[in-house]
C-alpha atoms as a PDB file:
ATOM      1  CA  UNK A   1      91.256 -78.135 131.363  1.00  0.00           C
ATOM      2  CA  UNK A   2      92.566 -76.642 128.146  1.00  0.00           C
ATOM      3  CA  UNK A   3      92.952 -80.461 126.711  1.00  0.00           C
ATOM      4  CA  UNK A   4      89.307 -81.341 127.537  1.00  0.00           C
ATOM      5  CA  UNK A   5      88.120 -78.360 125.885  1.00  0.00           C
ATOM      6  CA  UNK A   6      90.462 -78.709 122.811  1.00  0.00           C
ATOM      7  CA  UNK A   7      88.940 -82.518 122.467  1.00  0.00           C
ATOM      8  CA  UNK A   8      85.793 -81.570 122.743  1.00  0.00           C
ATOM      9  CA  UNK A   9      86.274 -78.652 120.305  1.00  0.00           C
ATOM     10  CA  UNK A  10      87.481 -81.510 117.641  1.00  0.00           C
ATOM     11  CA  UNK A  11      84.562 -83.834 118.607  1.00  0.00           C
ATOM     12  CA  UNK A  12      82.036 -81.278 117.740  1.00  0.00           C
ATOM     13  CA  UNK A  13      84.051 -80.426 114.402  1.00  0.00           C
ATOM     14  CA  UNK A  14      84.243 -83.880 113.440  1.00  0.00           C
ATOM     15  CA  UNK A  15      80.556 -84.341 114.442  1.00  0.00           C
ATOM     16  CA  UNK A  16      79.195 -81.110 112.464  1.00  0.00           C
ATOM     17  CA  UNK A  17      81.521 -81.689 109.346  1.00  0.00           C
ATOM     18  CA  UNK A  18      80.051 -85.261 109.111  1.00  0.00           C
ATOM     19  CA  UNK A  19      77.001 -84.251 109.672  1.00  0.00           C
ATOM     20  CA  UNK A  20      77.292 -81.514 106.778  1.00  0.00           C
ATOM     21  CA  UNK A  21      78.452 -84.304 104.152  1.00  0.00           C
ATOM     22  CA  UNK A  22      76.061 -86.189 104.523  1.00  0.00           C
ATOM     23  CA  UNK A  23      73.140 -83.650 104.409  1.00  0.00           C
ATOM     24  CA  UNK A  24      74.702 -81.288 102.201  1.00  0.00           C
ATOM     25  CA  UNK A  25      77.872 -82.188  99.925  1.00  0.00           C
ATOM     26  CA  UNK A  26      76.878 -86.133  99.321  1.00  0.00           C
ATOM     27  CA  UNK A  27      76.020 -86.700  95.927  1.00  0.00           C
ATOM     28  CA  UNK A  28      72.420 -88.013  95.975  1.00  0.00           C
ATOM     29  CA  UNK A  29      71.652 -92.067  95.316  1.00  0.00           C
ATOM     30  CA  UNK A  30      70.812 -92.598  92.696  1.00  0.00           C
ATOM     31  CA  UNK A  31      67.284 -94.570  92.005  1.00  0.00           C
ATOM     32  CA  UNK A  32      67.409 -98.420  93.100  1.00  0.00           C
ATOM     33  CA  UNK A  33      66.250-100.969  90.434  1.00  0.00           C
ATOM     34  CA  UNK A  34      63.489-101.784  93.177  1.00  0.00           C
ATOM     35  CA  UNK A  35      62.131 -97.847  93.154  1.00  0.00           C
ATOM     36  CA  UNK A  36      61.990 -98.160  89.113  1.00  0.00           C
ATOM     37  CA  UNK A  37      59.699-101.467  89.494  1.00  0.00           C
ATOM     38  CA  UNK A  38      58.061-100.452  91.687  1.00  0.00           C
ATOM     39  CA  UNK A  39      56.809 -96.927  89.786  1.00  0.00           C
ATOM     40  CA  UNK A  40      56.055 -99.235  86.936  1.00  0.00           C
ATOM     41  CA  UNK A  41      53.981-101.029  89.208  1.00  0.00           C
ATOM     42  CA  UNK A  42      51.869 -98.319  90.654  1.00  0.00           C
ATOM     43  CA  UNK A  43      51.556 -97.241  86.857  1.00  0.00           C
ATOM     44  CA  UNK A  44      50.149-100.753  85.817  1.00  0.00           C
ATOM     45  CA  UNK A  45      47.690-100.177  89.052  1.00  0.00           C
ATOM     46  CA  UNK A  46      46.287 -96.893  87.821  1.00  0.00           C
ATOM     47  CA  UNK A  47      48.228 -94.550  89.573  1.00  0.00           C
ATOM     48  CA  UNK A  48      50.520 -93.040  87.435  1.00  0.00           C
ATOM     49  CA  UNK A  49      53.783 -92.169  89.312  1.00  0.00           C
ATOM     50  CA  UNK A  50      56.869 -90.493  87.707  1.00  0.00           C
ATOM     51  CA  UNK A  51      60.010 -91.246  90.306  1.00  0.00           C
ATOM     52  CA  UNK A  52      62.869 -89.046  90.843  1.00  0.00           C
ATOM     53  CA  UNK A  53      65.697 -89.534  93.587  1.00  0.00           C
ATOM     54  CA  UNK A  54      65.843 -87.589  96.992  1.00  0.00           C
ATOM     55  CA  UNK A  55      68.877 -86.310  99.222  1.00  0.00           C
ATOM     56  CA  UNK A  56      69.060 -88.396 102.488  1.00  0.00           C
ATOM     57  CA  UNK A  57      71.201 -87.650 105.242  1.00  0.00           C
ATOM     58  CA  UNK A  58      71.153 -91.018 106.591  1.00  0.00           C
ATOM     59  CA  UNK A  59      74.102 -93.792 106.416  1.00  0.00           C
ATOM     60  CA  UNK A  60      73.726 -96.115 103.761  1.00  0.00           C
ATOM     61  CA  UNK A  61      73.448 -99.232 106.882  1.00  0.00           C
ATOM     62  CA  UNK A  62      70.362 -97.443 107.112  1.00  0.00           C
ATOM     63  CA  UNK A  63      68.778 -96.333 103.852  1.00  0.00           C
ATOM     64  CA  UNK A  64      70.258 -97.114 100.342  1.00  0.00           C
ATOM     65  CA  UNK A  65      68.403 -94.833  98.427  1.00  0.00           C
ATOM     66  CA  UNK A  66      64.975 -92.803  98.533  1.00  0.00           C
ATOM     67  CA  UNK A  67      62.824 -92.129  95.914  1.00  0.00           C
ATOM     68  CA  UNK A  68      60.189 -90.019  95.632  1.00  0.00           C
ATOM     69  CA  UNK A  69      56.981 -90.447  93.115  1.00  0.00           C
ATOM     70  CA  UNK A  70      55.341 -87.406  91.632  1.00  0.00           C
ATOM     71  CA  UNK A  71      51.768 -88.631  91.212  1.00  0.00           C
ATOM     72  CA  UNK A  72      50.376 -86.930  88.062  1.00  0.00           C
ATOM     73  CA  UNK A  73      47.315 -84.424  88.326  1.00  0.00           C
ATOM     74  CA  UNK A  74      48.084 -84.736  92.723  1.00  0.00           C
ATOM     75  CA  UNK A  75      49.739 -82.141  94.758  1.00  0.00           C
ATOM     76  CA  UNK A  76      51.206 -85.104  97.027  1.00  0.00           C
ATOM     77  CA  UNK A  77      54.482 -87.354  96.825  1.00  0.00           C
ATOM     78  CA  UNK A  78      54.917 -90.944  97.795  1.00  0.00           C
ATOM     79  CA  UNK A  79      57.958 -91.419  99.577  1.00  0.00           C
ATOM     80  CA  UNK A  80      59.904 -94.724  99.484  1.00  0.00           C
ATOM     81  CA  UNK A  81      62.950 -95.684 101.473  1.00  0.00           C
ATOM     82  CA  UNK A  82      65.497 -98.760 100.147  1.00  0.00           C
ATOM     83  CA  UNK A  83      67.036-100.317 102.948  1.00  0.00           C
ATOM     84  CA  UNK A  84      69.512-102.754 102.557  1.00  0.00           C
ATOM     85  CA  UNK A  85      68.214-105.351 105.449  1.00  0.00           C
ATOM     86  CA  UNK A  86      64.910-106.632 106.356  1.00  0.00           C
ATOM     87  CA  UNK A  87      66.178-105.742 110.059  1.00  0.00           C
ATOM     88  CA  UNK A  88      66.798-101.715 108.526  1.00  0.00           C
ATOM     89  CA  UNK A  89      63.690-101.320 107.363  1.00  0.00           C
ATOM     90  CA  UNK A  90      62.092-102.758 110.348  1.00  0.00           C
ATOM     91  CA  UNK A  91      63.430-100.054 112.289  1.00  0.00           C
ATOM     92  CA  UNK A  92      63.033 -97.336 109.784  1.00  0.00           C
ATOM     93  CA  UNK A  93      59.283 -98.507 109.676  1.00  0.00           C
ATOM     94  CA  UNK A  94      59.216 -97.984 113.757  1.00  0.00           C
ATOM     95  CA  UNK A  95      61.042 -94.541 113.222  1.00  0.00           C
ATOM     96  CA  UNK A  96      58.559 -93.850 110.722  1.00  0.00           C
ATOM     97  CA  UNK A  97      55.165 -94.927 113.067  1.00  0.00           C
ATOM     98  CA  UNK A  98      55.988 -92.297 115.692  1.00  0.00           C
ATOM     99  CA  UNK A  99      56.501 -88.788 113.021  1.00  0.00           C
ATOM    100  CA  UNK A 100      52.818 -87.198 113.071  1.00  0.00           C
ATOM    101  CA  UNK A 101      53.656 -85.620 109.255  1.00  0.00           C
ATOM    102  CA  UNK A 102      54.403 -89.196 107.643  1.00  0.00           C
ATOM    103  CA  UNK A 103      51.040 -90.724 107.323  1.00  0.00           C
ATOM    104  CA  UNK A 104      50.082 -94.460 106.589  1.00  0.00           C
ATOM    105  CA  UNK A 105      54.000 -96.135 106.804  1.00  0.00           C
ATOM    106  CA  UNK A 106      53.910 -99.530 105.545  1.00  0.00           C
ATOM    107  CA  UNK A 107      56.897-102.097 104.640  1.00  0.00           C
ATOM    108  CA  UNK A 108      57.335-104.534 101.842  1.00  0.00           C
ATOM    109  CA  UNK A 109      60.511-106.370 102.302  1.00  0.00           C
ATOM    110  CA  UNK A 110      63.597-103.719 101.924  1.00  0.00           C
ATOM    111  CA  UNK A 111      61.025-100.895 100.908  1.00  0.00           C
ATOM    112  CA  UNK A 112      59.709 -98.699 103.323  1.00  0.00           C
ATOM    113  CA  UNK A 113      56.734 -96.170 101.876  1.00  0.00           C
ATOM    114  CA  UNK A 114      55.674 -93.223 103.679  1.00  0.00           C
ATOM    115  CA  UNK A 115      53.151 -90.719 102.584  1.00  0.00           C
ATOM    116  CA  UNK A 116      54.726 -87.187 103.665  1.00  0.00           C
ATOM    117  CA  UNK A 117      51.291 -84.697 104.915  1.00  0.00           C
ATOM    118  CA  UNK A 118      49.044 -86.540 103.561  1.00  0.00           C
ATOM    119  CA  UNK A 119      45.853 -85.408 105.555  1.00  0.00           C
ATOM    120  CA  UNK A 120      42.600 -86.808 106.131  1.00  0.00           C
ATOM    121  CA  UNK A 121      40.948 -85.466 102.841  1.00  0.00           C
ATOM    122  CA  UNK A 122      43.374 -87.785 101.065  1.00  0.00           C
ATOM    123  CA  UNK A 123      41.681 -91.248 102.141  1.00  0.00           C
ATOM    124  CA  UNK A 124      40.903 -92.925  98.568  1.00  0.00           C
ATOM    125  CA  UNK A 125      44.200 -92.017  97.001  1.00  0.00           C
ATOM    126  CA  UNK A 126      46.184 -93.124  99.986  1.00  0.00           C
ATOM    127  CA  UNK A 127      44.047 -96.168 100.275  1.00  0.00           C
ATOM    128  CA  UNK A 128      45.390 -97.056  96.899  1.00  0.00           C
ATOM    129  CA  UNK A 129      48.552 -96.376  97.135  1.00  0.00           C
ATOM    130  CA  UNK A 130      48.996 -98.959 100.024  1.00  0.00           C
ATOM    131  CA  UNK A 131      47.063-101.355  98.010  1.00  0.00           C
ATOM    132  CA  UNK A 132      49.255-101.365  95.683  1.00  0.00           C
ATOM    133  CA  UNK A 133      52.465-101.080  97.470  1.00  0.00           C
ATOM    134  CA  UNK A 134      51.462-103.850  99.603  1.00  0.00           C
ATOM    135  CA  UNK A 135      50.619-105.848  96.473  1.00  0.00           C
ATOM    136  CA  UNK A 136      54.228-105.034  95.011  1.00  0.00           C
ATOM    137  CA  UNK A 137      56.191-108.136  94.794  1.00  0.00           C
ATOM    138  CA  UNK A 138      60.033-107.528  95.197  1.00  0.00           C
END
């Protein structure tokens, strides 16, 4: 009894000290040369973007980097995900379908966009922003 609890004591360690890397301690990704097209981009489509790196807790056979766009004169983000397989970001795109707060999730090749509480009164800027995501050629 006293060696099942002592391995399950060092699981959860493990488990929680990984866990805290990875959301805490990691340093963040830096910006993919995919994320800095694709601001310039949305910037040639009218929507001028300015793109900054986020802190992801995922591992990077999931998600590369994420980048977030600060759209100028909008309270909003855009929120874009690198994966480093077309298979990744198919499932990252399924994860993404099912969150009520991530609005309009879309995929273009490795990139994954997602447009974090973006409500209803947001319709014509979101509409462009897929348009032009969508129209992004990797």
């Amino acid at each position: 009894m006293r060696y099942a609890f002592f391995i399950v004591l060092v699981a959860v360690v493990i488990f929680a000290g990984e866990w805290g890397y990875r959301s805490f301690l990691r340093p963040i990704d830096p910006l993919a040369s995919e994320a800095v097209a694709l601001s310039e981009h949305f910037n040639r489509n009218g929507i001028q973007v300015r793109p900054y790196p986020v802190r992801h807790g995922f591992h990077h056979s999931q998600v590369l980097s994420v980048a977030a766009y600060e759209i100028t004169g909008f309270p909003l983000p855009i929120v874009v995900e690198v994966c480093p397989s077309d298979i990744s970001a198919e499932e990252k795109l399924r994860m993404l379908t099912v969150s009520r707060n991530l609005t309009h999730p879309n995929r273009n090749g490795h990139l994954v966009l997602s447009l974090p509480m973006w409500g209803d009164d947001t319709g014509l800027m979101a509409a462009n922003v897929v348009n032009a995501f969508t129209t992004y050629k990797p």
